[in-house]
N, C-alpha and C. Protein backbone atom coordinates (compact mmCIF):
# COMPACT_ATOMS: atom_id res chain seq x y z
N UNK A 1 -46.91 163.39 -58.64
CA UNK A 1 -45.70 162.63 -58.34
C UNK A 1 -45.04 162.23 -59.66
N UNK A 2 -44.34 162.81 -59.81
CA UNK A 2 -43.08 161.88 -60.51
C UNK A 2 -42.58 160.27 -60.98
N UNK A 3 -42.92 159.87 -61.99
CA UNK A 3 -43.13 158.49 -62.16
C UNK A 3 -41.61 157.97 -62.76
N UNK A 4 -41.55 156.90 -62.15
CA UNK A 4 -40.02 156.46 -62.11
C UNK A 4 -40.05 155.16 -62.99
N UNK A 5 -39.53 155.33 -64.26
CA UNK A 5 -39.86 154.34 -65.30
C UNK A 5 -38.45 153.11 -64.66
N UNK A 6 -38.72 152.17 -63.96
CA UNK A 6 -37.81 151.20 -63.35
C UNK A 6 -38.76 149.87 -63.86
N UNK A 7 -38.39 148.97 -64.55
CA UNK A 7 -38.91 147.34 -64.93
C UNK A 7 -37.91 146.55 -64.04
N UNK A 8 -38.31 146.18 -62.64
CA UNK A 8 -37.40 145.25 -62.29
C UNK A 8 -37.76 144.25 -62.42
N UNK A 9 -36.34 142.83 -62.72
CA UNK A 9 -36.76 141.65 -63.04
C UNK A 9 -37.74 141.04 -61.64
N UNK A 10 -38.43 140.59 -62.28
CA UNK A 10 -39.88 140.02 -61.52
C UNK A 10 -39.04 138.86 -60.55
N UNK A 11 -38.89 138.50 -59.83
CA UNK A 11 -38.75 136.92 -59.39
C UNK A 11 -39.34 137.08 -57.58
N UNK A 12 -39.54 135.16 -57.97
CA UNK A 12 -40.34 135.04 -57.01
C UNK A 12 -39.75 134.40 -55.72
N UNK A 13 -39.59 134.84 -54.90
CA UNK A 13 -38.68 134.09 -54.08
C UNK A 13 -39.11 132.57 -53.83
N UNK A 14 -40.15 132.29 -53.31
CA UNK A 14 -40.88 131.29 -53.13
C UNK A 14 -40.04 130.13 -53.76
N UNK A 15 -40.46 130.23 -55.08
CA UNK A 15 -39.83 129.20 -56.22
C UNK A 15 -38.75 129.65 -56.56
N UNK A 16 -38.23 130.19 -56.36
CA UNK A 16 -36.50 130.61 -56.51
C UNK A 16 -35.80 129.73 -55.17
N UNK A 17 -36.49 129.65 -53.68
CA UNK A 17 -35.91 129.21 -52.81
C UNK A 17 -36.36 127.59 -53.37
N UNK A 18 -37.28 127.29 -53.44
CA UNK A 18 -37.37 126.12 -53.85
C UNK A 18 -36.61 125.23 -54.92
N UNK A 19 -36.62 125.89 -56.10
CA UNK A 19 -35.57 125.51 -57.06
C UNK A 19 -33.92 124.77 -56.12
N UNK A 20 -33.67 126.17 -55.44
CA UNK A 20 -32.59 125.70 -54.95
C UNK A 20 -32.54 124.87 -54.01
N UNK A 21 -33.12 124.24 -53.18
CA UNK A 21 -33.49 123.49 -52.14
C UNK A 21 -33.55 121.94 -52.61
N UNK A 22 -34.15 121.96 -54.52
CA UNK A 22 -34.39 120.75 -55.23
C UNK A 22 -32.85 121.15 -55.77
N UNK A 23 -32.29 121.70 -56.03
CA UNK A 23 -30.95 121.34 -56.84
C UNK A 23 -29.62 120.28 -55.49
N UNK A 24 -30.68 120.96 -54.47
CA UNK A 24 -29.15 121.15 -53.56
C UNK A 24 -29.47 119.67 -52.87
N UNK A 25 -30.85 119.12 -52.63
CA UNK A 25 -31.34 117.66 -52.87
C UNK A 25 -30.96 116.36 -54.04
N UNK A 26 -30.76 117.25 -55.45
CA UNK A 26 -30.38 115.99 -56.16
C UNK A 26 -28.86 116.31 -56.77
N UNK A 27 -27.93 117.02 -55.49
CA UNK A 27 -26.99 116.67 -55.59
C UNK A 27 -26.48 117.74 -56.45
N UNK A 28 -26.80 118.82 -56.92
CA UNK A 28 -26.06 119.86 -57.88
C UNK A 28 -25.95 121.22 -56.77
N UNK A 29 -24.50 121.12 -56.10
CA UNK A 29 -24.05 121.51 -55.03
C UNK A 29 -23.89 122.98 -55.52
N UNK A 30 -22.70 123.28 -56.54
CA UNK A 30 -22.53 124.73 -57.18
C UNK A 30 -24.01 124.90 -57.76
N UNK A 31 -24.85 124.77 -58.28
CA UNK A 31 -26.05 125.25 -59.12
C UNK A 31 -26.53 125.70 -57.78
N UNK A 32 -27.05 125.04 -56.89
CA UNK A 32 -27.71 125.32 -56.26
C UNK A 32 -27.08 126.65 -55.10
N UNK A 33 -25.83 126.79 -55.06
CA UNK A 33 -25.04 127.52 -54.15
C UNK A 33 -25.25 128.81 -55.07
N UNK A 34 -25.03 128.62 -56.53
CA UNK A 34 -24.86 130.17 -57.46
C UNK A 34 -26.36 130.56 -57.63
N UNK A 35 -27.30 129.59 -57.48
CA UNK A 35 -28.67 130.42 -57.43
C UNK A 35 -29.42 131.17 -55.79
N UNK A 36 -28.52 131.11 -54.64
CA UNK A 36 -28.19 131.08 -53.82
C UNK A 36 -27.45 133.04 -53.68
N UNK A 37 -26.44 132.58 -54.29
CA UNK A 37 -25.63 134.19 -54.59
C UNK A 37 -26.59 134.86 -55.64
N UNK A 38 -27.15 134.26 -56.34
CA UNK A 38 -28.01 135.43 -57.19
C UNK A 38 -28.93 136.15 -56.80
N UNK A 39 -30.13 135.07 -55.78
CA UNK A 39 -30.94 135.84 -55.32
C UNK A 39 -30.79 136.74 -54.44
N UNK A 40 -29.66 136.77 -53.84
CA UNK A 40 -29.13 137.54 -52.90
C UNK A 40 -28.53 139.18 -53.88
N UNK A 41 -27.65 138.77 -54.67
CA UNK A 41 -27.65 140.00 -55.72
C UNK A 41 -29.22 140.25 -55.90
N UNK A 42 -29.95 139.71 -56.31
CA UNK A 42 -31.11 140.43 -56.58
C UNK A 42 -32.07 141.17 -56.27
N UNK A 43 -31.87 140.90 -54.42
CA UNK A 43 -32.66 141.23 -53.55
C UNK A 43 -31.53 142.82 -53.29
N UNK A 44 -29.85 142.89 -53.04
CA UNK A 44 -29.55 144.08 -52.66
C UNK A 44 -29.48 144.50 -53.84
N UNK A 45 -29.73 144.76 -55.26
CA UNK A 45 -30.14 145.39 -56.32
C UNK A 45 -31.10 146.44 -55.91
N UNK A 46 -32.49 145.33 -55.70
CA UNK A 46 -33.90 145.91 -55.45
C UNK A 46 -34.04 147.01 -54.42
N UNK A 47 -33.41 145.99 -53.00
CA UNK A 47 -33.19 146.86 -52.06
C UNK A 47 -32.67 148.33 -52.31
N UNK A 48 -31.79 148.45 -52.74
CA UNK A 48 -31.10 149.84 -53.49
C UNK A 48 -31.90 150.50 -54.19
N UNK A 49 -32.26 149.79 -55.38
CA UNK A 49 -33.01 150.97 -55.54
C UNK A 49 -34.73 151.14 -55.92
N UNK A 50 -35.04 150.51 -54.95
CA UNK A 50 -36.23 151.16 -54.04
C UNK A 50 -36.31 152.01 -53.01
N UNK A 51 -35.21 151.56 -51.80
CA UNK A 51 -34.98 152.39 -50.89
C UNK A 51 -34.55 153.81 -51.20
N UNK A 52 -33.98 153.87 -52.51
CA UNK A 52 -33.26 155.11 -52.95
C UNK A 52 -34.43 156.17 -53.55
N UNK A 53 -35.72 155.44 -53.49
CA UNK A 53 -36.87 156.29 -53.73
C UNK A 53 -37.25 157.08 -52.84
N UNK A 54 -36.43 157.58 -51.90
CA UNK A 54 -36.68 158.59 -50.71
C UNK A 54 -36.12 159.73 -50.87
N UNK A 55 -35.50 159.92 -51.88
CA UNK A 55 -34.50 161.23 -52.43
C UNK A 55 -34.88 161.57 -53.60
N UNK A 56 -35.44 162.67 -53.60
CA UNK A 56 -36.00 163.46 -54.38
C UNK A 56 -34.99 163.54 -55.50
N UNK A 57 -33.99 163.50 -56.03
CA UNK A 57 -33.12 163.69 -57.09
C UNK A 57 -33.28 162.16 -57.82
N UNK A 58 -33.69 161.21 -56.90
CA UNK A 58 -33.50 160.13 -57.52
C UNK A 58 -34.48 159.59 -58.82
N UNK A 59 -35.28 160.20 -58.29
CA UNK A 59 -37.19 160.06 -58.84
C UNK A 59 -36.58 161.11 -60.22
N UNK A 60 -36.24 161.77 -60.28
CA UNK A 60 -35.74 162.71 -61.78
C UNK A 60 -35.37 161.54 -62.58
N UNK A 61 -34.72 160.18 -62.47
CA UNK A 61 -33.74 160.13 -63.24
C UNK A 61 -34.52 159.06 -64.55
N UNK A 62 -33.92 158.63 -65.77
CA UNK A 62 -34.49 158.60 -67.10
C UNK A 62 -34.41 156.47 -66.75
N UNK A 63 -34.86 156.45 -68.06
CA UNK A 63 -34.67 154.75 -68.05
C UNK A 63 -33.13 154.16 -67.78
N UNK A 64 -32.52 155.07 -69.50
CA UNK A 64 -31.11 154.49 -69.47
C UNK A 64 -30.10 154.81 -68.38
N UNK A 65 -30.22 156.06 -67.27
CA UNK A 65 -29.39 155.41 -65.98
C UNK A 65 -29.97 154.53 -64.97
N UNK A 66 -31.31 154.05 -65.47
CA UNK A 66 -31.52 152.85 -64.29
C UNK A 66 -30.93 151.48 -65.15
N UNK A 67 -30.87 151.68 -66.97
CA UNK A 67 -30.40 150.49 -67.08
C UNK A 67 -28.67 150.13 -66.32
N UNK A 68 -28.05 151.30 -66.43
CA UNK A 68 -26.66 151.32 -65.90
C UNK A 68 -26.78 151.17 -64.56
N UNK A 69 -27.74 151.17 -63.43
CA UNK A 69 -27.51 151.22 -62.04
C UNK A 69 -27.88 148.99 -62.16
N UNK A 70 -28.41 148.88 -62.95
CA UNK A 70 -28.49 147.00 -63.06
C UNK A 70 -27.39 147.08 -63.15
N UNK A 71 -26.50 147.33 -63.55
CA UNK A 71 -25.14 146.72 -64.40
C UNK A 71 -24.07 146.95 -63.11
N UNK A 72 -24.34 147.40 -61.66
CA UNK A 72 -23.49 147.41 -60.73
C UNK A 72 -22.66 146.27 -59.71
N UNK A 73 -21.79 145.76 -60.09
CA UNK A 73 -21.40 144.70 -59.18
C UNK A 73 -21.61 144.26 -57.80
N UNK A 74 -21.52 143.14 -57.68
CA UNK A 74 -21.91 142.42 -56.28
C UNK A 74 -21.07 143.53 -55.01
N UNK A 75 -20.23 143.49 -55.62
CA UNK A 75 -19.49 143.89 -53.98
C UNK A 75 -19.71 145.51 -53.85
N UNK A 76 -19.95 146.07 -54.97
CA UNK A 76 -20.08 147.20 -55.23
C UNK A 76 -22.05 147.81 -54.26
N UNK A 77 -22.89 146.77 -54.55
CA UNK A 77 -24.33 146.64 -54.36
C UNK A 77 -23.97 146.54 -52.16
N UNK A 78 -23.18 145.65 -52.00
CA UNK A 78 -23.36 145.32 -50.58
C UNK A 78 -22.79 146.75 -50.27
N UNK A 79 -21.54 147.38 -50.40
CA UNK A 79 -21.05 148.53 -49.66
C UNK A 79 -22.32 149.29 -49.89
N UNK A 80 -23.15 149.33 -50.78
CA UNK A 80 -24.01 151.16 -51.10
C UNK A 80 -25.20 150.62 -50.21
N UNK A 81 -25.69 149.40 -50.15
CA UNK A 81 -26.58 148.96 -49.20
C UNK A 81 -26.00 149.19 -47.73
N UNK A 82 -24.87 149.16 -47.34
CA UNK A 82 -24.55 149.33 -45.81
C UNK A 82 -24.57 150.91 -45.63
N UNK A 83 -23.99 151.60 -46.75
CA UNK A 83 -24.01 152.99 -46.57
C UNK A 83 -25.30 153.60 -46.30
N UNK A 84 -26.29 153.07 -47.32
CA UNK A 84 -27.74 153.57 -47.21
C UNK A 84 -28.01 153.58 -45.72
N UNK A 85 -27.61 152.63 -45.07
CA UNK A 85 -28.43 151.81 -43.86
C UNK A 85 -28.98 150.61 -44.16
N UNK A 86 -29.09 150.59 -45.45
CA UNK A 86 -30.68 149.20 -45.45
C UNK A 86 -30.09 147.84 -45.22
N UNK A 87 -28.51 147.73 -44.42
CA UNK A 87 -28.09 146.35 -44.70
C UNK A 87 -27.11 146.71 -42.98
N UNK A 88 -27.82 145.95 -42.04
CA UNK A 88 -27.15 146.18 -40.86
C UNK A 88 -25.87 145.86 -41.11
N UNK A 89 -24.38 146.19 -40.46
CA UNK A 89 -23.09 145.70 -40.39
C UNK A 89 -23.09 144.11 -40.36
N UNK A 90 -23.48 143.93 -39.10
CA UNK A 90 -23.40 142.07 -39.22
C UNK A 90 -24.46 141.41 -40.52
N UNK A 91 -25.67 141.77 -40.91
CA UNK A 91 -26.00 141.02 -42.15
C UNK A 91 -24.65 141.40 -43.60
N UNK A 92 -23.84 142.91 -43.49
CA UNK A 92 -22.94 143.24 -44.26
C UNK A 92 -21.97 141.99 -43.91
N UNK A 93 -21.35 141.96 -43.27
CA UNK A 93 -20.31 140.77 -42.54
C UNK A 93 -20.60 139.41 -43.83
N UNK A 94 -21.94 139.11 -43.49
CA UNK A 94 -22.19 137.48 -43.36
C UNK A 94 -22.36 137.57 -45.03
N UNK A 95 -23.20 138.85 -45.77
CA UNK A 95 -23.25 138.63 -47.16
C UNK A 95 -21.97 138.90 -47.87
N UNK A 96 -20.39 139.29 -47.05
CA UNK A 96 -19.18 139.97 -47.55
C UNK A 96 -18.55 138.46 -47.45
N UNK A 97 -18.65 137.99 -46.22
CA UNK A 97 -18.11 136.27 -46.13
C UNK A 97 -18.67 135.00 -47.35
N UNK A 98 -19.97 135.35 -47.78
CA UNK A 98 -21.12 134.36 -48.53
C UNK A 98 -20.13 134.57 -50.03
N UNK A 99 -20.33 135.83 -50.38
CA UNK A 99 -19.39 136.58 -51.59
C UNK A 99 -18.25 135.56 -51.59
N UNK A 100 -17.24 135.57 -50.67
CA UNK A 100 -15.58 135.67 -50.51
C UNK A 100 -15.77 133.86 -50.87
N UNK A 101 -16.90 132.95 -49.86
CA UNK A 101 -16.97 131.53 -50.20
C UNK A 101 -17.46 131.35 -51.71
N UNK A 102 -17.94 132.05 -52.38
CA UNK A 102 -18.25 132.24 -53.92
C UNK A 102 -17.35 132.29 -54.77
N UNK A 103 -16.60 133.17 -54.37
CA UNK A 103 -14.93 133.18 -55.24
C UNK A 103 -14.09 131.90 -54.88
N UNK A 104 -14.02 132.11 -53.83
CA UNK A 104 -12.93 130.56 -53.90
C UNK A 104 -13.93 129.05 -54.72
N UNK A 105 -15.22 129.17 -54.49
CA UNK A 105 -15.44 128.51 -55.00
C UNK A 105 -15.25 128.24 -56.78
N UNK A 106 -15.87 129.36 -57.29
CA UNK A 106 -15.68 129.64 -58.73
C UNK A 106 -14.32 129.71 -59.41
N UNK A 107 -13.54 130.47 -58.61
CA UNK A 107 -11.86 130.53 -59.01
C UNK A 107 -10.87 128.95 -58.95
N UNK A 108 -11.83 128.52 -57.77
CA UNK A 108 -11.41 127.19 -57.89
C UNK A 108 -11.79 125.99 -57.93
N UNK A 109 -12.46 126.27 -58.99
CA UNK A 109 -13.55 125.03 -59.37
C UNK A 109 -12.64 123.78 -59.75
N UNK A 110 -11.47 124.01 -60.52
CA UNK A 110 -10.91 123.10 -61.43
C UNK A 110 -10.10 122.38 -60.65
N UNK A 111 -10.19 122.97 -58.97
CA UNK A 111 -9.53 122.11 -58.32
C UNK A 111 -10.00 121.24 -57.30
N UNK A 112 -11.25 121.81 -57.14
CA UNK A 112 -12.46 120.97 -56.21
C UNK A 112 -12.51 119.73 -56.44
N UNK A 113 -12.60 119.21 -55.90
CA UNK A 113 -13.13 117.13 -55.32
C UNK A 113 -14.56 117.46 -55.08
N UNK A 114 -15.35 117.61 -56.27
CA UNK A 114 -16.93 117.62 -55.48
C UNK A 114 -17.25 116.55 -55.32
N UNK A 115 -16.89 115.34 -54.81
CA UNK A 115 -16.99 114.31 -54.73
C UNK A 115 -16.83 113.77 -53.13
N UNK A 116 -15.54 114.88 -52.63
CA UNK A 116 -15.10 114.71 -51.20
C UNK A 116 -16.70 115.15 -50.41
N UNK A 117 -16.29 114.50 -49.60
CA UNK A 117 -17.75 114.69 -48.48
C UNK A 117 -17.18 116.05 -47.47
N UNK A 118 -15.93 116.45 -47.63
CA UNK A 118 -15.70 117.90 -46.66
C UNK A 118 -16.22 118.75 -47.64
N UNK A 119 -15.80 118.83 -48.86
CA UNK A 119 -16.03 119.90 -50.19
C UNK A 119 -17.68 119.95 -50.41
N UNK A 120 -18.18 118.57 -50.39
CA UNK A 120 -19.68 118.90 -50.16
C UNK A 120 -20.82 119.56 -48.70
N UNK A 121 -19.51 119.29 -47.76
CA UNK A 121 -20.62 119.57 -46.95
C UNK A 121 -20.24 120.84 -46.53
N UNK A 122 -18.98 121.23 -46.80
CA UNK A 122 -19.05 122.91 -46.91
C UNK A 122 -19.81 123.91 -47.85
N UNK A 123 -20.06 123.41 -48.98
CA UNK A 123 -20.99 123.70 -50.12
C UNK A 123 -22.22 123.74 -49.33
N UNK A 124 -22.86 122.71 -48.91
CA UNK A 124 -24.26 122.81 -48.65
C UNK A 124 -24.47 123.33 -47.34
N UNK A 125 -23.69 123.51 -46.54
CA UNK A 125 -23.55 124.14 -45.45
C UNK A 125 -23.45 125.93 -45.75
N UNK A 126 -23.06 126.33 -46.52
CA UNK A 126 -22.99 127.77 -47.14
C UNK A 126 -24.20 127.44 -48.10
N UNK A 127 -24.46 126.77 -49.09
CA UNK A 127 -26.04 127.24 -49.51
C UNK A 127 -27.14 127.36 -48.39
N UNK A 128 -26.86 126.49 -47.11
CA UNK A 128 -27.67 127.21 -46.02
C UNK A 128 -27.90 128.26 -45.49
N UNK A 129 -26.68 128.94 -45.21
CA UNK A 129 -26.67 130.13 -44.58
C UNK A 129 -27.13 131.19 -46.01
N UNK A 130 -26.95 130.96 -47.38
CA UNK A 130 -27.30 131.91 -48.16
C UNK A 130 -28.88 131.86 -48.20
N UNK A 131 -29.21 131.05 -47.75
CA UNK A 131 -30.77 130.70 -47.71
C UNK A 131 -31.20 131.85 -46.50
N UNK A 132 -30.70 131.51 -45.48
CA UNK A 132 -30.55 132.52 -44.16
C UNK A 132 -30.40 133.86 -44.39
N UNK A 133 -29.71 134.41 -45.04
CA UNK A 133 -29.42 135.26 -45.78
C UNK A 133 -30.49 136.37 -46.63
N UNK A 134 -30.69 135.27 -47.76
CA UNK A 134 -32.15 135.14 -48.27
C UNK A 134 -33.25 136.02 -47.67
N UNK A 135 -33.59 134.70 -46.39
CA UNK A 135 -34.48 135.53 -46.14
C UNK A 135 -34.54 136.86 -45.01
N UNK A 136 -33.44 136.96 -44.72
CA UNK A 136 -33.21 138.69 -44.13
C UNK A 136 -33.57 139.63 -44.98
N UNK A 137 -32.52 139.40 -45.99
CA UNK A 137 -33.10 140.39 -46.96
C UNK A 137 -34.24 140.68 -47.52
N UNK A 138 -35.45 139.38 -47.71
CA UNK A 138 -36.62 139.39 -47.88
C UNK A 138 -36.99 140.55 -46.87
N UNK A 139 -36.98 140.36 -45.82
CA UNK A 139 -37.58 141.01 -44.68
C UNK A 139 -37.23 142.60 -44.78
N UNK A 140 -36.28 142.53 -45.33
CA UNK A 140 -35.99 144.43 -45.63
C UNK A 140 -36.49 144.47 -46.77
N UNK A 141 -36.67 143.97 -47.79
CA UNK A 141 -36.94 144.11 -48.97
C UNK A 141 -38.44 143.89 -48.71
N UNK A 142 -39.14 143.44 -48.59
CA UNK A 142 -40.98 143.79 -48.21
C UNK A 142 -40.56 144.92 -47.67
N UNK A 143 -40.33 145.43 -46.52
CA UNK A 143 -40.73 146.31 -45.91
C UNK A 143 -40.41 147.80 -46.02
N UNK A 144 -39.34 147.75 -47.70
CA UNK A 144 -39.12 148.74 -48.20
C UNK A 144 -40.11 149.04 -49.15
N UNK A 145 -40.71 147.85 -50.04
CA UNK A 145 -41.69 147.72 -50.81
C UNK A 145 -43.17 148.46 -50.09
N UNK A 146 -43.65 147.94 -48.99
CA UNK A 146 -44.29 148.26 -47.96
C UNK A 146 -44.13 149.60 -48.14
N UNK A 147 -43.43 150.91 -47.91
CA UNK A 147 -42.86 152.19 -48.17
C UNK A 147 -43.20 152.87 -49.05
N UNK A 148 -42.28 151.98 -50.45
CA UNK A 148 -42.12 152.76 -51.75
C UNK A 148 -42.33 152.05 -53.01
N UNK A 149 -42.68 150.90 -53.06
CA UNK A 149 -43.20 150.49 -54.07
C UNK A 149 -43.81 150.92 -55.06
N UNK A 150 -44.94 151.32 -54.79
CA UNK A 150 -45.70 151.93 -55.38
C UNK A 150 -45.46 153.17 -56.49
N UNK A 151 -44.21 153.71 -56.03
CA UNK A 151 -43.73 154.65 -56.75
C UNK A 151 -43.05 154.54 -57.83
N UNK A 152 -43.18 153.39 -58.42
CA UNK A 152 -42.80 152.84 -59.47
C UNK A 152 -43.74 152.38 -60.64
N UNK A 153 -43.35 152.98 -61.70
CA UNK A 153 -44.18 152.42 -63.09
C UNK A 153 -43.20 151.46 -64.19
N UNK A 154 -43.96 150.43 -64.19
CA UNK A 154 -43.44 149.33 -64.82
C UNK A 154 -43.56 148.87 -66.23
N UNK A 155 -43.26 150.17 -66.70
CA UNK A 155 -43.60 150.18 -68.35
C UNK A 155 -42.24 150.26 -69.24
């Protein structure tokens, strides 16, 4: 077999969900919402390309185009995950909506009242559902690991 030189960043969900759970407790609404959107990038990263270990052309390929397949954007990661299959339409929906509340948030930070109790509780009300989110993708993401993991050398 063909060894697929891929180092993906290690993280742990566990304490990644936790982190955010303590940010979003002592009140750091965006921290805890953008670590929220990350793990979610991180998981349809992985998802991608692990699952993409089922195609024989893929397993050919060198370090430096897996460093360039990291470097693929968010919105760019959800379409190739729905295409694959590995991201049902409605989980596509809810992580395309999670995205869209990310931008308005970030684009309009300078105009937010994080102070207002609607602005917060829409914040923590969407770090919920990214939590939700979260762990869907967990659930495809083991069970791609489960698959093809293994086919990876981490050197």
């Amino acid at each position: 077999m063909t060894k697929v030189y891929y180092n993906p960043e290690q993280f742990d969900e566990e304490k990644i969900r936790a982190n955010i759970l303590k940010e979003l407790k002592s009140g750091e609404l965006l921290t805890s919402f953008l670590l929220a959107h990350s793990l979610i990038e991180s998981y349809l990263l992985e998802i991608f390309i692990y699952s993409s270990m089922t195609y024989p052309k893929f397993r050919k390929l060198n370090k430096k185009v897996f460093s360039n397949l990291e470097r693929i954007g968010f919105s760019n990661l959800i379409h190739i995950n729905l295409i694959l299959g590995n991201v049902p339409f409605t989980l596509y929906k809810e992580i395309v909506d999670f995205n869209r509340k990310r931008n308005i948030f970030v684009h309009e930070l300078i105009s937010l009242d994080l102070n207002d109790r609607r602005t917060q509780d829409k914040i923590k009300k969407s770090v919920k559902r990214g939590l939700e989110i979260c762990q869907n993708l967990s659930v495809k993401y083991k069970k791609i690991l489960d698959t093809t993991g293994s086919s990876f050398s981490n050197r």
